[in-house]
Protein backbone atom coordinates (compact mmCIF):
# COMPACT_ATOMS: atom_id res chain seq x y z
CA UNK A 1 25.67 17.28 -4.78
CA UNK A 2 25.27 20.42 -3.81
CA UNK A 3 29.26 21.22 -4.24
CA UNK A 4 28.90 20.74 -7.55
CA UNK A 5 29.27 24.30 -10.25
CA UNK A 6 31.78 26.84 -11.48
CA UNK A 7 34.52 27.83 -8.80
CA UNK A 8 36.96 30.61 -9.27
CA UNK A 9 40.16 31.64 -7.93
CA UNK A 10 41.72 35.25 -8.36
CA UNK A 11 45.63 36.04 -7.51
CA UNK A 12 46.17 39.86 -7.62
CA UNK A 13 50.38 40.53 -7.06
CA UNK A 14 50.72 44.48 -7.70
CA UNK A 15 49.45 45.80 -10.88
CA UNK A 16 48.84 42.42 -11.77
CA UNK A 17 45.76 40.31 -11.59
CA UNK A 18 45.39 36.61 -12.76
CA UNK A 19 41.39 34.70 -12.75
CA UNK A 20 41.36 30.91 -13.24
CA UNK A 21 37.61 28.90 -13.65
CA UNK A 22 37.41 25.29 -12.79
CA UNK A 23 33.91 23.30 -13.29
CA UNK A 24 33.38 21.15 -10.55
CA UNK A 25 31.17 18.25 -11.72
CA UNK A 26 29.92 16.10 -8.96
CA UNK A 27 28.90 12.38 -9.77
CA UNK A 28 27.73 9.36 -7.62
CA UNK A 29 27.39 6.01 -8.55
CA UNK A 30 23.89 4.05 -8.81
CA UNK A 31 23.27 0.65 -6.10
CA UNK A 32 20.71 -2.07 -7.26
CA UNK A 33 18.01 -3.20 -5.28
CA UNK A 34 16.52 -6.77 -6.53
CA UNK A 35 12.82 -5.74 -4.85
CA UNK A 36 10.93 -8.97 -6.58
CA UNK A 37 11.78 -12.21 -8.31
CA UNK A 38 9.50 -14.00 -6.91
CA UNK A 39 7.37 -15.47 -9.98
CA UNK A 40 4.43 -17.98 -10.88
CA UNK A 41 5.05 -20.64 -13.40
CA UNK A 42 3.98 -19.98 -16.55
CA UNK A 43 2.06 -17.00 -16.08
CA UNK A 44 3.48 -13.35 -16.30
CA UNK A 45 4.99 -12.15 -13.60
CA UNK A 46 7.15 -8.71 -13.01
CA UNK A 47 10.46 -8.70 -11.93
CA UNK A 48 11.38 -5.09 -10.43
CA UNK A 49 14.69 -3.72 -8.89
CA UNK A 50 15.02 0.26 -6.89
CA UNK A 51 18.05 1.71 -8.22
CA UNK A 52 19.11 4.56 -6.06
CA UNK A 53 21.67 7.10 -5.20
CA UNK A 54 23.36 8.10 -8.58
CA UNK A 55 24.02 11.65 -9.89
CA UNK A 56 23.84 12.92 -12.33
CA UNK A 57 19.99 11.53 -13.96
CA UNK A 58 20.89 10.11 -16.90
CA UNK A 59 21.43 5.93 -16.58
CA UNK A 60 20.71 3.16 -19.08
CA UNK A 61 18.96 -0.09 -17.40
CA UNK A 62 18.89 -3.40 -18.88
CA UNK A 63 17.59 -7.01 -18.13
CA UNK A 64 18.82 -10.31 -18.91
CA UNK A 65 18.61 -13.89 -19.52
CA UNK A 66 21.71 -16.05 -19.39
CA UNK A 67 23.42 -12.88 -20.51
CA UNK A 68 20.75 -12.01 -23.46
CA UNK A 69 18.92 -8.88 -22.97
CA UNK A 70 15.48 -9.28 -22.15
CA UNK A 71 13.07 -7.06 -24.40
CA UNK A 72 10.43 -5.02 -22.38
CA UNK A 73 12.22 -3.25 -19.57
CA UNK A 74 10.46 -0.03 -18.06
CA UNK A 75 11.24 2.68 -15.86
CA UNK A 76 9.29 4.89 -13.75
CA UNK A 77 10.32 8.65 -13.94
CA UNK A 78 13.40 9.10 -12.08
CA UNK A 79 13.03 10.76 -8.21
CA UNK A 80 15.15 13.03 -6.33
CA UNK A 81 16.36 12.13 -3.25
CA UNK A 82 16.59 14.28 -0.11
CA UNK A 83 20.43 14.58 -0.76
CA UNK A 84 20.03 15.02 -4.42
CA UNK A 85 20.72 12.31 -5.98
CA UNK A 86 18.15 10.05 -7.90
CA UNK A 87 15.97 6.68 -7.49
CA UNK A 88 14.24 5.06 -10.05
CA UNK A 89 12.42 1.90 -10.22
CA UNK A 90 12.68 -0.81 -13.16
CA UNK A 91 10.65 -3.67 -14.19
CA UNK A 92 10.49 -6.08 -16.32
CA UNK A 93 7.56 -8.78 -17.49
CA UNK A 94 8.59 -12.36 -18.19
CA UNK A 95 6.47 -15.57 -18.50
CA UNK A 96 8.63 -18.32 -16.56
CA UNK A 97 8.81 -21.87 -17.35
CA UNK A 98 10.46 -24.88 -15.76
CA UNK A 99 13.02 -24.26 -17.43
CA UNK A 100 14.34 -21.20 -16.66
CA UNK A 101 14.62 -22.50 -12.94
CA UNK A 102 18.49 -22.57 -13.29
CA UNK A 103 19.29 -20.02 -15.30
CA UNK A 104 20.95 -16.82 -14.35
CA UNK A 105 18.95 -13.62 -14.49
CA UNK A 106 21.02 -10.06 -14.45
CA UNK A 107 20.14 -6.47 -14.01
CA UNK A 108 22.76 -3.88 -15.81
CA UNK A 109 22.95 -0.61 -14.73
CA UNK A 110 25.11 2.08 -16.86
CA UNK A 111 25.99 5.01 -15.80
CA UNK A 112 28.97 7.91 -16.45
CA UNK A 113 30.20 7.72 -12.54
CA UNK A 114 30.80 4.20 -13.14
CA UNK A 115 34.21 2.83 -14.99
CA UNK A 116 32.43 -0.54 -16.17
CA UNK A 117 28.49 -1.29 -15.67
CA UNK A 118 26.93 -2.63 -12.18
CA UNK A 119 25.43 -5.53 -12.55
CA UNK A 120 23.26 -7.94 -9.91
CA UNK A 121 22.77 -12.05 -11.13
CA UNK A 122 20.32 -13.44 -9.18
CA UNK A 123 17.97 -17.06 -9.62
CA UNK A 124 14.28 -16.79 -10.30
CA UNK A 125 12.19 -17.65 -7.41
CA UNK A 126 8.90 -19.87 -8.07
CA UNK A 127 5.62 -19.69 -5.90
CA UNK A 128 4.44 -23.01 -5.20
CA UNK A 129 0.65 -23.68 -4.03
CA UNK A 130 0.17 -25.66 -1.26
CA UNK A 131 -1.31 -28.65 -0.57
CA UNK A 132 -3.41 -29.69 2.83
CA UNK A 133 -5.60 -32.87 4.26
CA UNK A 134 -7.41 -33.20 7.55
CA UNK A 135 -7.22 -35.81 10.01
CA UNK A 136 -9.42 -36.99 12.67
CA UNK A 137 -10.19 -39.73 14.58
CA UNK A 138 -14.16 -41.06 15.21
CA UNK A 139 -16.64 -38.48 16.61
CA UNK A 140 -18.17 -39.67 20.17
CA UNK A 141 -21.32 -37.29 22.00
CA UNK A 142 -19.87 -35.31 24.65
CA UNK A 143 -16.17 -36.71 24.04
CA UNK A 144 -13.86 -33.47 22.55
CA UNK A 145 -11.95 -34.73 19.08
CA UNK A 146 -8.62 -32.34 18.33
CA UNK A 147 -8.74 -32.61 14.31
CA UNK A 148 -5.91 -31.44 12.63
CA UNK A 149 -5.41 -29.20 9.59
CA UNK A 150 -1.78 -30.06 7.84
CA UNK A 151 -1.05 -27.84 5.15
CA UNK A 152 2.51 -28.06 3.31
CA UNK A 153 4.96 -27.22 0.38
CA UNK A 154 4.18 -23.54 0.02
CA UNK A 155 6.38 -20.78 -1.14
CA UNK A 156 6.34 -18.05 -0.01
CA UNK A 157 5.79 -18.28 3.24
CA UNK A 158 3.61 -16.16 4.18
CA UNK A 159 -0.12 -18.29 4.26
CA UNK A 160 -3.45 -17.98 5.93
CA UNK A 161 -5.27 -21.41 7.56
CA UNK A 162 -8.75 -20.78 9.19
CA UNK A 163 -10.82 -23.39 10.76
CA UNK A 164 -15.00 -22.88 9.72
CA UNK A 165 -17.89 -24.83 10.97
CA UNK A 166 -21.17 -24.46 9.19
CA UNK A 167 -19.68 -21.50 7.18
CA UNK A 168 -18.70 -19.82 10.26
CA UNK A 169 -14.95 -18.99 11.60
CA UNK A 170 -14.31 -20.73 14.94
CA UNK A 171 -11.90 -19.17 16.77
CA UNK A 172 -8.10 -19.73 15.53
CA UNK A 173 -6.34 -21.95 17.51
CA UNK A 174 -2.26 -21.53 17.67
CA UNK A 175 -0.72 -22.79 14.49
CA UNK A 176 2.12 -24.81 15.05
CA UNK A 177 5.11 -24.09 11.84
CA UNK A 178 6.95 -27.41 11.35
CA UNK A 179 9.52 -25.13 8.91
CA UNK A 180 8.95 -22.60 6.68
CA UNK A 181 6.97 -24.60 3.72
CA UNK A 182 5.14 -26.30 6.44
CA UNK A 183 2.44 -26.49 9.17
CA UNK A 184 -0.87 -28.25 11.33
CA UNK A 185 -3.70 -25.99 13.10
CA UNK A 186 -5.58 -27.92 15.38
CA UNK A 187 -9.00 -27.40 16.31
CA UNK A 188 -10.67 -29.04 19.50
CA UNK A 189 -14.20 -30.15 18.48
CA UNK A 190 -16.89 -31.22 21.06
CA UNK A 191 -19.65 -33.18 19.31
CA UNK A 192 -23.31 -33.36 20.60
CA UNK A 193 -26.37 -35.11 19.83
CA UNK A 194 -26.83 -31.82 17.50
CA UNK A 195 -23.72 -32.07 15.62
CA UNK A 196 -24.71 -34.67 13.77
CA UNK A 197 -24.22 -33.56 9.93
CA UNK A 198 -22.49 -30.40 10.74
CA UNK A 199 -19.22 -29.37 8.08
CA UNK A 200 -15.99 -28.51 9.38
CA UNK A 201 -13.69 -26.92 7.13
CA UNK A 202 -10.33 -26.45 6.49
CA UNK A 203 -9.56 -23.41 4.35
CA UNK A 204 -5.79 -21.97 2.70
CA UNK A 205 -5.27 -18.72 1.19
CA UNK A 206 -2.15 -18.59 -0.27
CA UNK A 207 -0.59 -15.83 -2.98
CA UNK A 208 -0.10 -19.21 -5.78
CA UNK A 209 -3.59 -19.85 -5.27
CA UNK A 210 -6.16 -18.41 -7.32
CA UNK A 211 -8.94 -19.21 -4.95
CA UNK A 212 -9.16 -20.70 -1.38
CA UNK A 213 -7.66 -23.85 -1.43
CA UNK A 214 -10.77 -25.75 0.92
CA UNK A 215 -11.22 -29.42 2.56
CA UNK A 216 -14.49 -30.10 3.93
CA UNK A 217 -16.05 -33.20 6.12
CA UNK A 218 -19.64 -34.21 7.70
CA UNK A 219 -19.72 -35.02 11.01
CA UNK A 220 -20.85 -38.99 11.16
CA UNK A 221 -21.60 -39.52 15.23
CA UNK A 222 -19.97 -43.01 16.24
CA UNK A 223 -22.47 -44.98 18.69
CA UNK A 224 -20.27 -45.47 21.93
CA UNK A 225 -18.99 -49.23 22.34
């Protein structure tokens, strides 16, 4: 980028003496970056995209629908890059429904180092919230029960299961992922004469969740046969 400006070149041949100018204009072209389209049904959700490495600063940014453009696009101001060129970040606010599952969603870029406009398609991608359930088998005094927290079709993966008793953490256990929308934390309970009436709790955080997603029993002591 650097390169770029006014260069000269001077021929002198005798008494004679010739000066020619050429402008040197230096241009790279812009790459796009899809950086979120992960969205929550029916609720607005920003779709964003890091464009980065064009010279000179001047580019036009649009979003679309099935080839419409979507209304609403913003950019942050542009930002230099340690080798000159520019970054900017875009975003756009949508509300998805069900059904713009399937339809294509594009991000244009324009720019004067670029013969015809760059453009990424990509699908929407929808959170989903999961759902859980505990199982267990009857609680004996003295005899450890393994109860088992199974928690499944989440998106995205990333989740949080915690095992309380009383309102207290126990100590996590090793969850065990079935696949990524999917999984079971155990916990290894050992009842006594005490634990009669206790609550054990199962609790999700998850990003589709508004609040902790929670499933709560009493422990009921079974007399031994």
């Amino acid at each position: 980028i650097s390169d770029g400006g006014t260069y000269s070149c001077s021929v002198t041949y005798g008494t004679e003496w010739q000066e020619k100018e050429i402008r040197l204009e230096i241009q790279a072209p812009p790459q796009i970056n899809i950086t979120n389209k992960l969205v929550t049904e029916n609720k607005e959700s920003a779709l964003s995209a890091a464009i980065t490495g064009f010279y000179p600063v001047d580019i036009d940014i649009k979003w679309l629908r099935e080839g419409e453009i979507l209304a609403g696009g913003t950019e942050l101001p542009p930002q230099r890059n340690a080798d000159g060129t520019y970054r900017v970040t875009s975003t756009v606010t949508i509300v998805p429904t069900e059904g713009n599952r399937n339809q294509s969603f594009s991000i244009r870029v324009q720019h004067e180092s670029l013969s015809v406009p760059l453009q990424e398609d990509f699908q929407l991608l929808y959170e989903a919230a999961p759902m859980m359930n505990i199982s267990h088998g009857p609680f004996y005094v003295n005899k450890e029960q393994t109860l088992m927290c199974r928690v499944w079709g989440y998106y995205p993966e990333d989740i949080t299961v915690s095992w309380f008793l009383n309102g207290s953490r126990v100590e996590p256990s090793e969850i065990k992922r079935i696949n990524s929308s999917a999984l079971e934390l155990p916990y290894r309970f050992l009842p006594t004469a005490e634990s009669r009436g206790m609550e054990i709790s199962c609790v999700v955080e998850h990003r589709a969740l508004t609040e902790p997603l929670v499933q709560s029993l009493k422990v009921e002591l079974t007399a031994p046969d």
